[in-house]
Protein backbone atom coordinates (compact mmCIF):
# COMPACT_ATOMS: atom_id res chain seq x y z
CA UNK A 1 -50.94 13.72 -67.52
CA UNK A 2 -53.09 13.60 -64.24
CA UNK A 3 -55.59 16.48 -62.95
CA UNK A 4 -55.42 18.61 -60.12
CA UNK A 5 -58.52 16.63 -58.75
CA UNK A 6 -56.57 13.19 -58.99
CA UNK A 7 -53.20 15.07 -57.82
CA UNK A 8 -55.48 16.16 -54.64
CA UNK A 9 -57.00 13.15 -54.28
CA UNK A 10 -53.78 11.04 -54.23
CA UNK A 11 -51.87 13.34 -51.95
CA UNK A 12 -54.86 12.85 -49.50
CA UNK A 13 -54.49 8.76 -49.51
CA UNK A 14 -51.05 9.52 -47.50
CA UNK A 15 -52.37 12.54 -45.63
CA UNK A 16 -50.07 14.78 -47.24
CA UNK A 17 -50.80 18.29 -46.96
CA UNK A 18 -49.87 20.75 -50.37
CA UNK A 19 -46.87 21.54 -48.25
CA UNK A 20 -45.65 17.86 -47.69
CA UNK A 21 -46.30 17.09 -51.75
CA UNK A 22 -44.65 20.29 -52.48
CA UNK A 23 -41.69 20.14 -50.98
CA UNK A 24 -41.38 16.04 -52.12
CA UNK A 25 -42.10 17.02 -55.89
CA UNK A 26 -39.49 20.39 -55.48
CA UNK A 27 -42.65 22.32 -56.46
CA UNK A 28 -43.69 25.60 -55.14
CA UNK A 29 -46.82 25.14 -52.54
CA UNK A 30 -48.43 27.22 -54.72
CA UNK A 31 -47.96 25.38 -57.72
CA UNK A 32 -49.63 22.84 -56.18
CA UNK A 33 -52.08 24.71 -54.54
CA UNK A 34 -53.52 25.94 -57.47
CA UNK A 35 -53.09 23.20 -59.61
CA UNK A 36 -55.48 21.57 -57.20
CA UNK A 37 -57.95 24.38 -57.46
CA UNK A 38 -58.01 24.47 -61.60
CA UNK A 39 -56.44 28.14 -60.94
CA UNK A 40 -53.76 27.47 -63.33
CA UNK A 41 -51.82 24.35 -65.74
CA UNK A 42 -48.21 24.13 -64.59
CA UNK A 43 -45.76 23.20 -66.53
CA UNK A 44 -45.85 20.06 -67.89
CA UNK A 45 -42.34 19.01 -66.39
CA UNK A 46 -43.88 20.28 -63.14
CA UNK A 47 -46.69 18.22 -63.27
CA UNK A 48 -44.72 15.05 -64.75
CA UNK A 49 -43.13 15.74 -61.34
CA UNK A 50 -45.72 15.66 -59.27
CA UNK A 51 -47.03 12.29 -60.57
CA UNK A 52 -43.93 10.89 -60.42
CA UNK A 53 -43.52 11.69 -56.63
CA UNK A 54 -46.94 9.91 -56.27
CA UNK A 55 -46.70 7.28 -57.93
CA UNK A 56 -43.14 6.84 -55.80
CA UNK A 57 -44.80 7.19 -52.81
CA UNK A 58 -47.18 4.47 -53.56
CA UNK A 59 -50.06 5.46 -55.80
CA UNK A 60 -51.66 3.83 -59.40
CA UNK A 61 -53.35 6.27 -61.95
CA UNK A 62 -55.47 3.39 -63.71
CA UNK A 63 -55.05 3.85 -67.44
CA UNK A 64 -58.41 3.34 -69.65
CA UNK A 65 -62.47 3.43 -68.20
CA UNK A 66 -63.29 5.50 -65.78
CA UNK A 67 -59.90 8.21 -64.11
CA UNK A 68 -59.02 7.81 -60.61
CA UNK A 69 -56.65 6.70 -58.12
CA UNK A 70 -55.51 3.89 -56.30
CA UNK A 71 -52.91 2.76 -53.93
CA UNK A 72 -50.74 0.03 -55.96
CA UNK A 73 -51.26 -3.29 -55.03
CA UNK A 74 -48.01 -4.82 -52.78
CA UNK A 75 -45.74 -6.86 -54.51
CA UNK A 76 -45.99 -9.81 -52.31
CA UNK A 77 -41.88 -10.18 -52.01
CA UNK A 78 -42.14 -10.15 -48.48
């Protein structure tokens, strides 16, 4: 499971507004509004969500030491 602080900080590596994440998760702009804020735990399919749709767009949640987030390295196939 991620935070809101890492779901913030990873929507902010595309310039994504809560709107933009929202609407590419099929979350609730409030959902992810207040996630961000510690207001309130969604779900935990909603949040699965919303790291998915990160990590789709791009972004690495580094497992072990120290939480953050990362854009994922290219894969060099091109």
């Amino acid at each position: 499971m991620i935070t809101g602080e890492l779901a913030k900080a990873a929507r902010k590596l595309f310039g994504w507004s809560q709107m933009t994440l929202a609407l590419e998760a099929g979350v609730d702009q409030s959902t992810v509004a207040k996630f961000e804020r510690g207001e309130s735990r969604p779900t935990a399919l909603s949040v699965s969500t919303i790291k998915r749709t990160l990590e789709g767009a791009g972004v690495e949640f580094p497992t072990g030491g120290e939480p953050g987030v990362r854009l994922r390295e290219p894969s060099g196939n091109g």
